[in-house]
Protein backbone atom coordinates (compact mmCIF):
# COMPACT_ATOMS: atom_id res chain seq x y z
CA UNK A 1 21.62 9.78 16.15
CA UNK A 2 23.75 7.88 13.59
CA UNK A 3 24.85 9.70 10.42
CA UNK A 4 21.60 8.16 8.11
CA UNK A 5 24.11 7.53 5.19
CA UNK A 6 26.07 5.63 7.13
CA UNK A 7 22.75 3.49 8.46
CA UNK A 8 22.69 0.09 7.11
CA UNK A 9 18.79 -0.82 8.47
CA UNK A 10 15.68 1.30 8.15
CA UNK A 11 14.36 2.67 11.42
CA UNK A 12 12.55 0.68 13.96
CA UNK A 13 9.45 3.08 12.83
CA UNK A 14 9.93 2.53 9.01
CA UNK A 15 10.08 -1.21 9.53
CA UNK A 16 6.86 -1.38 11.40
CA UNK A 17 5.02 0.21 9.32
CA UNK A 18 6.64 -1.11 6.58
CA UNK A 19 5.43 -4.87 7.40
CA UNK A 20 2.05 -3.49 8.62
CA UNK A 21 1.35 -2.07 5.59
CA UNK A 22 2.18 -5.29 4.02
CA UNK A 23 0.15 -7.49 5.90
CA UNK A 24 -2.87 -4.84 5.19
CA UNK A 25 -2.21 -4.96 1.85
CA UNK A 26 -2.21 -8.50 0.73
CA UNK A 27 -5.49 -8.18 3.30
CA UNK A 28 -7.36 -6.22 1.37
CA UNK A 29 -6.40 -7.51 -1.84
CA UNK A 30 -7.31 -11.01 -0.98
CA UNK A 31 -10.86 -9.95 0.15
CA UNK A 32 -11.16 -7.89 -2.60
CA UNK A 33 -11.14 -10.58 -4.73
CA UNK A 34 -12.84 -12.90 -2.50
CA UNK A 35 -15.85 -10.70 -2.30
CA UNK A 36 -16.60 -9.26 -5.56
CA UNK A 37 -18.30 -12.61 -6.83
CA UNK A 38 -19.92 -12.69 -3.26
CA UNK A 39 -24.13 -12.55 -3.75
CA UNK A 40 -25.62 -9.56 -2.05
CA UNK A 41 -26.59 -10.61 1.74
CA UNK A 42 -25.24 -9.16 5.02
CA UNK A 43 -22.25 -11.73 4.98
CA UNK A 44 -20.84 -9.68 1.59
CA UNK A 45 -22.10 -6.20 2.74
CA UNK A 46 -19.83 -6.73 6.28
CA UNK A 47 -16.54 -8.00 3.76
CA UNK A 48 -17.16 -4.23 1.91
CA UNK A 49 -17.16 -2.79 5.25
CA UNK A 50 -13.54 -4.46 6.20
CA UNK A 51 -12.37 -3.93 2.82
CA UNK A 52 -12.99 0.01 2.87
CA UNK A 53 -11.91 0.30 6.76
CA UNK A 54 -8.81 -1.37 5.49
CA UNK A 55 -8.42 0.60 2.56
CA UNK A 56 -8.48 3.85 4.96
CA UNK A 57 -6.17 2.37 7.35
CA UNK A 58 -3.70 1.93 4.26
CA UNK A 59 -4.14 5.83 3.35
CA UNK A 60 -3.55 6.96 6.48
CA UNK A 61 -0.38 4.73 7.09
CA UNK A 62 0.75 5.70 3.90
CA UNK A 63 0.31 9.03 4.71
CA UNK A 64 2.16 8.54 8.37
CA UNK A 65 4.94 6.61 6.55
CA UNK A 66 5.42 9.00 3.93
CA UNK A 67 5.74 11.86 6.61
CA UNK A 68 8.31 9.87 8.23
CA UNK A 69 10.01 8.90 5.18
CA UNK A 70 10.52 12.59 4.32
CA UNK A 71 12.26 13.37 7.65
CA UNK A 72 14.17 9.69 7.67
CA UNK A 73 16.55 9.04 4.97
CA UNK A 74 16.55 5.41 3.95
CA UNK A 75 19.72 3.56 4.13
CA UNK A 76 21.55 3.45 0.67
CA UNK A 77 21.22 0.89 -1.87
CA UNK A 78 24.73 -1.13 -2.67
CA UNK A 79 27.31 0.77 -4.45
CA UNK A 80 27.85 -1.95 -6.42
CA UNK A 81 24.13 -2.30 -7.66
CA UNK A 82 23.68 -0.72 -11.48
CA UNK A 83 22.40 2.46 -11.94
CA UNK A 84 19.42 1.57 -13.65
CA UNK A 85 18.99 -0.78 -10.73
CA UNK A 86 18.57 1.97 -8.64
CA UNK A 87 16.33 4.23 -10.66
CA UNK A 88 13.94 1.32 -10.97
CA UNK A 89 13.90 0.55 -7.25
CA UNK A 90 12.94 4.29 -6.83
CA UNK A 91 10.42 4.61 -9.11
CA UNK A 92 8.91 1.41 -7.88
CA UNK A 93 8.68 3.02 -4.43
CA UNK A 94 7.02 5.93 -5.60
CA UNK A 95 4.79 4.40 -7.34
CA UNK A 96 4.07 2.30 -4.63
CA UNK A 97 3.48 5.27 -2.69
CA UNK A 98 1.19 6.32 -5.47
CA UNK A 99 -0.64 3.69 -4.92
CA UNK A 100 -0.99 3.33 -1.57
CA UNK A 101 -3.12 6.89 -1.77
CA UNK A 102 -4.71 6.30 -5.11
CA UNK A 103 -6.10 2.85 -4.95
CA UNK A 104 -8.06 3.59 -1.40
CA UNK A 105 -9.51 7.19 -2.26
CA UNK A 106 -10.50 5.84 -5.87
CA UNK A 107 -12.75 2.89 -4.21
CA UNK A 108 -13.87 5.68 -1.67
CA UNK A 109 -15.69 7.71 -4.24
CA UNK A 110 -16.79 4.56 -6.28
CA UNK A 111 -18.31 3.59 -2.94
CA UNK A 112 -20.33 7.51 -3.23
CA UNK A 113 -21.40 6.88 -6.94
CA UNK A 114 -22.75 3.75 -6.24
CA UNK A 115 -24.54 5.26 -3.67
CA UNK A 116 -22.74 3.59 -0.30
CA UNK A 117 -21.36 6.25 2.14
CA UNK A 118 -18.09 5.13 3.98
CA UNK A 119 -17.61 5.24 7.34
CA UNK A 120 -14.05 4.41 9.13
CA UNK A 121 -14.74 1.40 11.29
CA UNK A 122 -18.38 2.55 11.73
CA UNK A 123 -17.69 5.22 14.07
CA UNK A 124 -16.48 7.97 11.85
CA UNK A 125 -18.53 8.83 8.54
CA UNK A 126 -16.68 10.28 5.78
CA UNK A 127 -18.18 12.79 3.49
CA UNK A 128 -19.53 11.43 0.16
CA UNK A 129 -17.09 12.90 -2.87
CA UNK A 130 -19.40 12.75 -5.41
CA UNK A 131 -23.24 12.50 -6.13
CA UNK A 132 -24.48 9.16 -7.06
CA UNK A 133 -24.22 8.37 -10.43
CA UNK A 134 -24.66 4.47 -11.47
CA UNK A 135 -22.37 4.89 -14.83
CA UNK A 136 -19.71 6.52 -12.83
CA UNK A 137 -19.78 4.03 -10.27
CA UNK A 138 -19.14 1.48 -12.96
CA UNK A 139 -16.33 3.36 -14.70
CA UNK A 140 -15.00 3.61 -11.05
CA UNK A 141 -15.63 0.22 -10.40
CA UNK A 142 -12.79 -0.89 -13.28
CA UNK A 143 -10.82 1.75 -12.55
CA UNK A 144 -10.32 0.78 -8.43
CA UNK A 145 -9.87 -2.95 -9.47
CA UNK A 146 -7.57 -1.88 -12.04
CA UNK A 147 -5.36 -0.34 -9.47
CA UNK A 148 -5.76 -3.07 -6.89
CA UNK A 149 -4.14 -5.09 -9.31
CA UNK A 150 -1.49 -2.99 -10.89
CA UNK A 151 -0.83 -3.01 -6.83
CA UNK A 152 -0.40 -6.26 -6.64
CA UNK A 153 2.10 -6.61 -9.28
CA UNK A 154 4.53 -3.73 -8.13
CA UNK A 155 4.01 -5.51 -4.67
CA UNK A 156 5.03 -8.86 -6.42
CA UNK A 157 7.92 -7.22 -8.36
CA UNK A 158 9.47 -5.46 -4.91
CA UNK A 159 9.24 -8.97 -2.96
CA UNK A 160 10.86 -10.88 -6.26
CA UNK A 161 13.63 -8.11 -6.32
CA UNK A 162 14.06 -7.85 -2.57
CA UNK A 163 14.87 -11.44 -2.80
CA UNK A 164 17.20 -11.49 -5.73
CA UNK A 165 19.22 -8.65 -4.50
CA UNK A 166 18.86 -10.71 -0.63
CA UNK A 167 20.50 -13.82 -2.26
CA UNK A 168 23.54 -11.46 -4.28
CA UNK A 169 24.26 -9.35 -1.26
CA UNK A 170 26.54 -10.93 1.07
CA UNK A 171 25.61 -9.25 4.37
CA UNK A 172 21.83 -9.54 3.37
CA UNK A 173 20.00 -7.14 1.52
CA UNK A 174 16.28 -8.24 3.40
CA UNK A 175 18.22 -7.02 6.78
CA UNK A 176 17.40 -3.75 5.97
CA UNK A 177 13.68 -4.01 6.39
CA UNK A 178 13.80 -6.76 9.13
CA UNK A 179 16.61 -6.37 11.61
CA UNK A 180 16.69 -3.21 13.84
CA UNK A 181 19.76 -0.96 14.28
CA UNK A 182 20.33 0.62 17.42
């Protein structure tokens, strides 16, 4: 194995899930939106069914990507970015991370106050985290839709400075996440 400071691409693994998670992510947020002014009928109730088995699929690839994360140091960021540079492009990770857990198990026990049990592509049922409570499911409500979108503008902010720091790195700074290194 290379020395991982000296690795100038994520892993093969990292990248995957890295776009996979990305693709799943502007999913779900899409018909999020897209179905919340949707009348009840068995077209919208199906969408809310997608939406949550994506949601879960985002947790648990968060959860796999964090695990290999911990174990797989990420290349470096340029020496000659500023430091401040670099704390923000950390703290927008973890908070992406944050995120990434937060977001799905908030809308999980929205979906118990309002009274809808979850189940993972409807094979596996997942325990209901709280009793159902209308009020709370409206509180819960804001606050799930409230993350969705604070999601989508960290998401927004990495792709706008993935491509600024792309276009003022001469060797490419979007190689990292698309071009595997043997």
């Amino acid at each position: 194995m290379t020395n991982p400071s000296a690795r100038t691409t994520y892993t093969k693994t990292a990248i995957v899930l890295h776009w996979l998670m990305a693709l799943l992510i502007v999913s779900t947020l899409v018909l999020g939106w897209y179905m919340a002014d949707l009348k009840i009928s068995p077209a919208r109730v199906k969408l809310f069914n997608y939406h949550k088995w994506i949601g879960i699929t985002i947790f648990l690839l968060a959860a796999a990507r964090l695990l290999w994360r911990l174990f797989h140091r990420p290349p470096s960021l340029p020496a000659s970015m500023p430091r401040w540079q670099h704390a923000a492009a950390h703290g927008a990770h973890w908070l992406l991370y944050a995120l990434f857990f937060v977001t799905p198990i908030l809308g999980w026990v929205y979906s118990s106050a309002a009274g809808y049990s979850v189940s993972y592509l409807g094979l596996v049922p997942l325990p209901d985290l709280v009793q159902q409570d209308d009020k709370l499911a409206g509180i819960l409500e804001t606050c799930h839709a409230f993350l969705a979108y604070s999601l989508a503008v960290v998401v927004m902010l990495h792709i706008v400075a993935a491509i600024k720091h792309s276009l003022e790195e001469p060797r490419g700074y979007l190689r990292r996440m698309t071009r595997f290194e043997s």
